[in-house]
Protein backbone atom coordinates (compact mmCIF):
# COMPACT_ATOMS: atom_id res chain seq x y z
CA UNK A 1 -2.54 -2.45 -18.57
CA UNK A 2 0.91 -4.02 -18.33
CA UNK A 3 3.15 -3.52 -15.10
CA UNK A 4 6.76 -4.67 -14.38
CA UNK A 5 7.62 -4.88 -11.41
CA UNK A 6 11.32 -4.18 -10.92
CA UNK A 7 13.57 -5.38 -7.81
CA UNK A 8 17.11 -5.45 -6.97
CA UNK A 9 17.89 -9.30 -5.47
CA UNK A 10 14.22 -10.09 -3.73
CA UNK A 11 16.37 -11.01 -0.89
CA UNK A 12 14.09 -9.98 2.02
CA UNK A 13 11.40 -12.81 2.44
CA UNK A 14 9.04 -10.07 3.57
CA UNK A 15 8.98 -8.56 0.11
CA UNK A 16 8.58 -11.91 -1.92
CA UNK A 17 5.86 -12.53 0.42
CA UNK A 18 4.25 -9.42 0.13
CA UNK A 19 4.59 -9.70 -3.73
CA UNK A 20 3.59 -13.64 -3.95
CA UNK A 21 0.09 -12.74 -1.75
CA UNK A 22 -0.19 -9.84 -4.39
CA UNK A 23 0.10 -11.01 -8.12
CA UNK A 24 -2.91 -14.13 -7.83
CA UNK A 25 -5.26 -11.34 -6.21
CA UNK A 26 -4.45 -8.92 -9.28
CA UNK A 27 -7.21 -8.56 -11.37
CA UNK A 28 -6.33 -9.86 -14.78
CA UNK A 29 -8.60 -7.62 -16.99
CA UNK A 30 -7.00 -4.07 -15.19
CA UNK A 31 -3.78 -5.06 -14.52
CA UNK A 32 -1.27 -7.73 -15.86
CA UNK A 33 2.15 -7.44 -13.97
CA UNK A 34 5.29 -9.13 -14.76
CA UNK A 35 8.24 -9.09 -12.10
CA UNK A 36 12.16 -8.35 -12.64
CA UNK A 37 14.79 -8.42 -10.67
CA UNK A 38 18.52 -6.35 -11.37
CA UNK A 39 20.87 -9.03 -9.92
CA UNK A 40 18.84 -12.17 -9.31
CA UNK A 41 17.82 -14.78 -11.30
CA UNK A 42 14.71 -15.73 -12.89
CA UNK A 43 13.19 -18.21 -10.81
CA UNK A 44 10.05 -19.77 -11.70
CA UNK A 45 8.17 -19.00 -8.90
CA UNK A 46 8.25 -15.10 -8.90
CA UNK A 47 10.80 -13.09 -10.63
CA UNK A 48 10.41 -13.69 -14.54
CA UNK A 49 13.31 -12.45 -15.65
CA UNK A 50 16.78 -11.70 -14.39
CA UNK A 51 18.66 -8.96 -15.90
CA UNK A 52 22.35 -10.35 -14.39
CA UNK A 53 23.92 -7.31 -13.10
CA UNK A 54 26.66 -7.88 -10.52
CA UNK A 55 26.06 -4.30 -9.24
CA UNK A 56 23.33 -2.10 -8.40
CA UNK A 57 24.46 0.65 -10.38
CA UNK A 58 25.05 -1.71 -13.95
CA UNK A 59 24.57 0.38 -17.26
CA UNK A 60 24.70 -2.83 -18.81
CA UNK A 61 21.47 -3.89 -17.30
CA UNK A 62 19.74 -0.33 -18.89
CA UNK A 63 19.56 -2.22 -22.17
CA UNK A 64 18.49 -5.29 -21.16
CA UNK A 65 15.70 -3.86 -19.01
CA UNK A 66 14.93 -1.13 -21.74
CA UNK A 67 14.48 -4.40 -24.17
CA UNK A 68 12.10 -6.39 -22.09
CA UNK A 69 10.32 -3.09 -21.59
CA UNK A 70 9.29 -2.76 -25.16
CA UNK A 71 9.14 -6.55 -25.50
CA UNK A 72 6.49 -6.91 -22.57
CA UNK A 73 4.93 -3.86 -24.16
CA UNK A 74 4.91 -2.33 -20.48
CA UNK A 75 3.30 0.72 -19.80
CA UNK A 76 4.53 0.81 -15.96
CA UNK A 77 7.75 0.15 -14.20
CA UNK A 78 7.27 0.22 -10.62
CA UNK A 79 10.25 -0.39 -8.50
CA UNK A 80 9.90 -2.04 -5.27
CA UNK A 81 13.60 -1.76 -3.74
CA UNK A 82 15.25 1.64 -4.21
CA UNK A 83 19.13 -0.09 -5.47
CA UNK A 84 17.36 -0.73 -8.40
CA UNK A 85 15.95 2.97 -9.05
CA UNK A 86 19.31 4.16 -11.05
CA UNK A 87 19.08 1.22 -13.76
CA UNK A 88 15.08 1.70 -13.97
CA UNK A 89 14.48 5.41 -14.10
CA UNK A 90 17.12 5.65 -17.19
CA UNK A 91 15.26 2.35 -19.28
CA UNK A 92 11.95 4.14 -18.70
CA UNK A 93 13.44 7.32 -19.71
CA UNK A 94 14.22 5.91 -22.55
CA UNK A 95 11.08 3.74 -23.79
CA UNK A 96 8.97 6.88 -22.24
CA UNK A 97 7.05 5.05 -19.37
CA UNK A 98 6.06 6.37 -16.26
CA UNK A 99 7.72 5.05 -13.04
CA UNK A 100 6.39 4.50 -10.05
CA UNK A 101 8.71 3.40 -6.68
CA UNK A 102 8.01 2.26 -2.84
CA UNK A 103 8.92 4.17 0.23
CA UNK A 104 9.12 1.48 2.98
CA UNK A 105 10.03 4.00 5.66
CA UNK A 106 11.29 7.70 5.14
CA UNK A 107 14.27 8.60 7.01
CA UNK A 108 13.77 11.19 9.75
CA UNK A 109 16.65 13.62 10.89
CA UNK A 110 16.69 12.40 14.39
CA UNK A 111 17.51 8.65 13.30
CA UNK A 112 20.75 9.50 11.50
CA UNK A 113 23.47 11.46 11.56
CA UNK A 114 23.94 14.73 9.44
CA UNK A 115 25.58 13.42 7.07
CA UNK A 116 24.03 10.33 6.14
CA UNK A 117 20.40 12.47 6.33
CA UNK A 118 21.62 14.69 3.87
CA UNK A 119 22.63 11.85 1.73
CA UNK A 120 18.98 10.28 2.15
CA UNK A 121 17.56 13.72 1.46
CA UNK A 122 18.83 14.22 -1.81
CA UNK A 123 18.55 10.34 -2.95
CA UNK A 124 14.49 11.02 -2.25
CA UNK A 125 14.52 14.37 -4.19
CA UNK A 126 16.17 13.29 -6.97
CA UNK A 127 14.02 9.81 -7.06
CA UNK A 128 10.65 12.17 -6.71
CA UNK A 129 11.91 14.53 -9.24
CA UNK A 130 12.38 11.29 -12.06
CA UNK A 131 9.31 9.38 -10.87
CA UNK A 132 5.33 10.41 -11.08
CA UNK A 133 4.39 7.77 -8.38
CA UNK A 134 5.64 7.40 -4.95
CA UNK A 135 3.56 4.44 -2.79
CA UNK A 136 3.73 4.52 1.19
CA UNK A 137 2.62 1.89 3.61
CA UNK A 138 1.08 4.50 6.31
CA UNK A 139 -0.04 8.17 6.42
CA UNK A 140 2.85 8.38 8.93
CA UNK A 141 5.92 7.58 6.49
CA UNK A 142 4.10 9.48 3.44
CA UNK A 143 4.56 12.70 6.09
CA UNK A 144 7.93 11.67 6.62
CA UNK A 145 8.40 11.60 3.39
CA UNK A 146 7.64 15.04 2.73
CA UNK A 147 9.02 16.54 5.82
CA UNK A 148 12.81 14.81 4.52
CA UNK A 149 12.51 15.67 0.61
CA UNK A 150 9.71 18.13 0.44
CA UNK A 151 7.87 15.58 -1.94
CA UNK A 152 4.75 17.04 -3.22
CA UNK A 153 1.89 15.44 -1.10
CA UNK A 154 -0.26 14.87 -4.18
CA UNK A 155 2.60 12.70 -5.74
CA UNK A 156 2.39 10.05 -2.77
CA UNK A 157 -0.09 7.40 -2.94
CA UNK A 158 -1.00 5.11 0.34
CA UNK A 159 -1.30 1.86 0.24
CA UNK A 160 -1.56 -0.46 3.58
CA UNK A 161 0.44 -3.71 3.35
CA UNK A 162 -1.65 -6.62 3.65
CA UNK A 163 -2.12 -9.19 6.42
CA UNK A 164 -2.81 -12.81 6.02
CA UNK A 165 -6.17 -13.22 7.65
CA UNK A 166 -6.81 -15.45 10.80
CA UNK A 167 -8.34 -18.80 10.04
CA UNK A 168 -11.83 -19.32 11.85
CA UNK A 169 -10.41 -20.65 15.16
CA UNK A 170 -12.64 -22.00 18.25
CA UNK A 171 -12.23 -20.37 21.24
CA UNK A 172 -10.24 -23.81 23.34
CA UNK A 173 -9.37 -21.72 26.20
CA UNK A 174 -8.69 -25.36 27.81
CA UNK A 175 -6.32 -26.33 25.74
CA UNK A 176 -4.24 -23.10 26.10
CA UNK A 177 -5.01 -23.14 30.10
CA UNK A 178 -6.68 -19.59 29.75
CA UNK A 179 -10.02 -21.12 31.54
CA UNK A 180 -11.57 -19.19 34.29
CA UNK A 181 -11.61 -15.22 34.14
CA UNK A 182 -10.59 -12.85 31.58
CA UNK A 183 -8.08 -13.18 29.09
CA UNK A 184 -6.10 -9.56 28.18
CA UNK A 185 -3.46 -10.46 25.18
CA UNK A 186 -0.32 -8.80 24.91
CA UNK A 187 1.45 -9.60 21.45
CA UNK A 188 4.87 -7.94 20.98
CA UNK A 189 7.07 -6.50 18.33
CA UNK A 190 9.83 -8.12 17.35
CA UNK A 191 11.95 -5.09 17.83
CA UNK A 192 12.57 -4.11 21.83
CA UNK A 193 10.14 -1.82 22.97
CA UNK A 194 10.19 -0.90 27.03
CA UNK A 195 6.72 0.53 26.29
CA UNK A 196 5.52 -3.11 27.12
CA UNK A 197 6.95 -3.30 30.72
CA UNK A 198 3.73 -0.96 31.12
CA UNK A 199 1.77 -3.82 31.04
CA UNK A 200 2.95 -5.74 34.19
CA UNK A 201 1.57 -2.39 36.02
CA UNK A 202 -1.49 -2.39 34.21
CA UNK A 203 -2.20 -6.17 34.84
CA UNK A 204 -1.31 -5.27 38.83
CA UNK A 205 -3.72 -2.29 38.93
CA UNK A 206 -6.68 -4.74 37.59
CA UNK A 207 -5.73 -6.96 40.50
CA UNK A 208 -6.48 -4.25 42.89
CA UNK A 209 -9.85 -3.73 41.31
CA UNK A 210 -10.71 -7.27 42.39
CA UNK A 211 -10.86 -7.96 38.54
CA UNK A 212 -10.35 -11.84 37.86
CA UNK A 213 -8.10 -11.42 34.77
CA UNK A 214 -4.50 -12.48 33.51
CA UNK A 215 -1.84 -11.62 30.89
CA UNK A 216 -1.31 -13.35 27.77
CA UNK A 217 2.22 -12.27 26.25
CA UNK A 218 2.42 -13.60 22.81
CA UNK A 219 5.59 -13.13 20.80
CA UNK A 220 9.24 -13.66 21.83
CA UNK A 221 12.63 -11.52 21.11
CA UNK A 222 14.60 -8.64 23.56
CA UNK A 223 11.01 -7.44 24.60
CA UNK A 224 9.91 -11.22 25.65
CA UNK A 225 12.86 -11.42 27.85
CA UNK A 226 12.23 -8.43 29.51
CA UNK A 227 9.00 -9.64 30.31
CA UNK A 228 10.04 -12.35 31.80
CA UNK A 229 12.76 -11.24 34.00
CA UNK A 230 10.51 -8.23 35.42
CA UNK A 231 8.44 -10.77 36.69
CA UNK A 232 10.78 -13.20 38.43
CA UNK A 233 10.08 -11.78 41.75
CA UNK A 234 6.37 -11.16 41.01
CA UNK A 235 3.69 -14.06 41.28
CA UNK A 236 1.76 -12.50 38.33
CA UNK A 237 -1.75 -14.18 36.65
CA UNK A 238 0.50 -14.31 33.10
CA UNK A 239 0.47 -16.96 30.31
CA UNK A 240 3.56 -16.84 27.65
CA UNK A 241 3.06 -17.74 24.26
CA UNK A 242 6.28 -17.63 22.32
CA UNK A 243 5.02 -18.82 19.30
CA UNK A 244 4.08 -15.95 17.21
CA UNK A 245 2.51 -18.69 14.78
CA UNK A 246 0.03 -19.13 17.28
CA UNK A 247 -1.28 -15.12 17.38
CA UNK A 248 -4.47 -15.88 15.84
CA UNK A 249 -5.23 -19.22 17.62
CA UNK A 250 -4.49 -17.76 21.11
CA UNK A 251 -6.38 -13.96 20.34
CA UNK A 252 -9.44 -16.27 19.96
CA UNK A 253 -9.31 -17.27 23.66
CA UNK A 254 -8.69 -13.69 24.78
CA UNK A 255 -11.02 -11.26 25.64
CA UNK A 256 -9.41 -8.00 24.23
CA UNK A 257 -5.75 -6.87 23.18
CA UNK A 258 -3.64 -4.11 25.12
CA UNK A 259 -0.71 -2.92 23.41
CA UNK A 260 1.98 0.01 25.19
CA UNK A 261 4.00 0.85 22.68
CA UNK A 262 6.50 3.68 23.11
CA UNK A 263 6.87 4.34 19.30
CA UNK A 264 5.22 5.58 16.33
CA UNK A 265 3.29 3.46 13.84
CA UNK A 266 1.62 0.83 14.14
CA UNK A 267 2.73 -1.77 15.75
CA UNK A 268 1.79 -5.36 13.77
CA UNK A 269 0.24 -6.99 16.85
CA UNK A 270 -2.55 -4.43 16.58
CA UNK A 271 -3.44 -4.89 13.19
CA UNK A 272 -3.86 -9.27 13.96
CA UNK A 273 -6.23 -7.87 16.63
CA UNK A 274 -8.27 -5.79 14.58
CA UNK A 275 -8.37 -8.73 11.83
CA UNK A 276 -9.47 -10.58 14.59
CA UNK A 277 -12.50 -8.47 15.64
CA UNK A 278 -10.41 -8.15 19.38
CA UNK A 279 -11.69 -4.81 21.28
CA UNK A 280 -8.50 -3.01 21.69
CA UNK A 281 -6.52 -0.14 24.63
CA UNK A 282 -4.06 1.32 22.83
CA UNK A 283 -1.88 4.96 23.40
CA UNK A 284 -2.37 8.11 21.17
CA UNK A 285 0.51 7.67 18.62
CA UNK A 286 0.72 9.12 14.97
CA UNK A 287 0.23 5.50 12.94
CA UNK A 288 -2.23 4.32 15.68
CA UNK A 289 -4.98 6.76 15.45
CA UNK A 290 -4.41 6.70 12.01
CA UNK A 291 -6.33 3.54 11.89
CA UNK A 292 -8.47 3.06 14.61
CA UNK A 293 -10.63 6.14 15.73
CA UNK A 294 -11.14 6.50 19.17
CA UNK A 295 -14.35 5.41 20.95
CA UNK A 296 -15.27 3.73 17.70
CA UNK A 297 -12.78 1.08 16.65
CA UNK A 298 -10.29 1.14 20.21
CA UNK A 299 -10.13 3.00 23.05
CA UNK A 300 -7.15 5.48 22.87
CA UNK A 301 -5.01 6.92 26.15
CA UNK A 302 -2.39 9.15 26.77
CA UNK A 303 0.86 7.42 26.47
CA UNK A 304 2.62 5.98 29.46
CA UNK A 305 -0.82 7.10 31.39
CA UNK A 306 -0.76 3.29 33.77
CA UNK A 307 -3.98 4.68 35.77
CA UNK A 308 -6.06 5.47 32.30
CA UNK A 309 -4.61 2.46 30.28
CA UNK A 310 -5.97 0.21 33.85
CA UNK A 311 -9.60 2.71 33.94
CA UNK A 312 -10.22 1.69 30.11
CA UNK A 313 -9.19 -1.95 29.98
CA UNK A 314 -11.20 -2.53 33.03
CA UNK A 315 -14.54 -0.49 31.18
CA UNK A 316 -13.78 -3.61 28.51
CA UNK A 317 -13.69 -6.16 30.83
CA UNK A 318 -17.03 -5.29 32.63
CA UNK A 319 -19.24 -3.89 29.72
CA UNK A 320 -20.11 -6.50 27.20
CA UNK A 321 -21.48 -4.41 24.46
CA UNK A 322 -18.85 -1.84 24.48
CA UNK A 323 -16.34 -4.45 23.71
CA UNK A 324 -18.44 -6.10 21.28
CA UNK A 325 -19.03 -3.30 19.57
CA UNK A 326 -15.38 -1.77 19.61
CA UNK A 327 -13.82 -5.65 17.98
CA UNK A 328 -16.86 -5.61 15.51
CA UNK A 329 -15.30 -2.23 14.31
CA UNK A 330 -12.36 -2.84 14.72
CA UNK A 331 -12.53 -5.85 12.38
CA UNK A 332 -14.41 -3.69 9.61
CA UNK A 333 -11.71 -1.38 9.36
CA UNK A 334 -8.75 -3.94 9.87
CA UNK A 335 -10.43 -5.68 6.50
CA UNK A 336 -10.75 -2.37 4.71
CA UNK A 337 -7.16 -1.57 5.24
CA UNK A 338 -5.13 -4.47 5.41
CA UNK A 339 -6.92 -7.88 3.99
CA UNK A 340 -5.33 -9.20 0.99
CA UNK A 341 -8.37 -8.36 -0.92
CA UNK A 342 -8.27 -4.60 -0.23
CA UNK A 343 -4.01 -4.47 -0.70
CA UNK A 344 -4.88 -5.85 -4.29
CA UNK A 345 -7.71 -3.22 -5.20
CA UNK A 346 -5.27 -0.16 -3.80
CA UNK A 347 -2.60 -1.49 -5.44
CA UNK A 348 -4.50 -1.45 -8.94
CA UNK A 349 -6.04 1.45 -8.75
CA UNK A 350 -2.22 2.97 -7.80
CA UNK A 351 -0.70 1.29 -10.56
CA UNK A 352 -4.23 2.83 -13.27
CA UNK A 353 -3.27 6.25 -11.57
CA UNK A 354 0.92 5.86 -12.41
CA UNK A 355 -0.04 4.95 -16.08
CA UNK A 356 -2.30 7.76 -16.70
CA UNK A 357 -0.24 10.18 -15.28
CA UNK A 358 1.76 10.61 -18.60
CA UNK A 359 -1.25 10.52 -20.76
């Protein structure tokens, strides 16, 4: 089966990457995918062809993309970046292909103001209405997605972005000065989160429990420097790692992962410490517990609860076993949802199930 994959100007390293860790893992014999891109440039590496339109919205580009349709003998365009939806939806229209297009994150009415959520509500209902495939990243922005354009919930297909996965690393708490006691690691999103600040109270409440254990704040950004100037009057057991290149090398010479987010979804800081078989105390929010089941693969608390989020981390701490057993499932279900290797066989069996919609 024969998928292009249509974008507008790739200009977002995140979505080259994601694509570049995609096409080698595609299996050749299901799927063989070609990639496009409205107004960039073929270059060599991973867009094919270029179909040189200055503007988004180009009815010149209709032709040339209709053309390269029939010439590819495609049976699937799938567009990855929503300014090139206009220009795609008419050439398959015309060559009589299904289309299938990716949600990155559904706008919710609280975000925005009215007008600009109306606009966003009728640019999803008119894109659902001329496509037979939507993909989502999460369970959480697939019900966003129908709560905004009242998308059929049978038309959305989820598929979990995939995570490069941690190189064996030896535990050289030494070499990162993380010797003596227990090691809780703290990695941060890049966007600012105040959630985090939770942590300092969490760390101090530990402490009290005569608990030999410190902080290990990996990441950097708005949240990073809050960190840090919430504890310039506190002499705190913390290590800072501001190197997020170092996640994987550090998690290895910690003994489990808090995280305090404020936020739905799930944060990317949880989903390197379920890759790297880390037991995990996280809060109840809608994209958490979508992936890790409570008691089984983390333990869950009520958000902003300091006293529970202390109780649980400490029950990690002390009981071997349980924390064994929470990373080792933690890591089972981080590799079924987000290893390269299971991205590539939901993405395959997405595109099989856009292609035979029409037949």
């Amino acid at each position: 089966m024969r998928v292009l994959i249509l974008g507008d100007t790739f200009a977002e390293s995140a979505q080259r990457l994601a694509l570049e860790r995609l096409l080698p893992l595609l299996d050749s014999l299901r799927i063989q995918a070609a990639v496009a891109a409205l107004r960039a440039a073929a270059d060599g590496k991973l867009i094919d062809s270029g179909l040189g339109a200055r503007r988004s919205i180009a009815f010149g580009a209709v032709g040339r993309l209709l053309a390269l349709l029939r010439g590819l003998q495609i049976e699937l365009l799938h567009i990855v970046e929503p300014a090139a939806a206009l220009v795609g939806i008419l050439a398959a229209r015309r060559a009589d292909l299904p289309v299938s297009i990716v949600c990155e994150k559904a706008a919710r009415r609280r975000e925005l103001t009215p007008f600009a959520y109306l606009l966003r509500q009728r640019q999803w209902r008119l894109l659902a209405r001329h496509t037979q495939r939507i993909l989502t990243p999460s369970e959480l922005v697939k019900r966003d997605l129908i709560a905004l354009a009242n998308v059929p919930p049978e038309k959305i297909g989820v598929v979990y972005t995939a995570y490069p996965l941690p190189i064996e690393a030896y535990s050289d708490r030494v070499a990162f000065g993380l010797e003596g006691g227990k090691n809780i690691a703290l990695i941060l999103p890049a966007a600012y989160d105040s959630g985090y600040l939770q942590a300092l109270e969490v760390l101090e409440r530990l402490l009290q429990r005569q608990l030999e254990v410190r902080l290990v704040i990996i990441g950097d950004g708005e949240t990073f420097h809050a960190l840090r100037q919430a504890t310039t009057r506190h002499a705190l057991p913390i290590r800072w790692f501001p190197n997020r290149a170092e996640v994987y090398e550090v998690l290895a010479a910690c003994d489990a992962v808090l995280d305090c987010t404020i936020h739905e979804g799930l944060p990317e800081g949880l989903i390197a410490a379920m890759l790297a078989g880390k037991p995990i105390v996280a809060p109840r929010q809608v994209g958490i517990t979508e992936v890790l089941e409570p008691n089984v693969a983390a333990l869950i608390v009520t958000p902003g609860d300091i006293s529970d989020m202390a109780l649980q981390m400490s029950r990690l701490l002390q009981y071997d076993s349980l924390a064994e057993r929470l990373g080792r499932n933690a890591h089972k279900r981080g590799m079924e949802r987000f290893s390269p290797q299971a991205h590539s066989h939901a993405m395959i069996e997405f595109f099989e199930a856009a292609i035979y919609s029409l037949r």
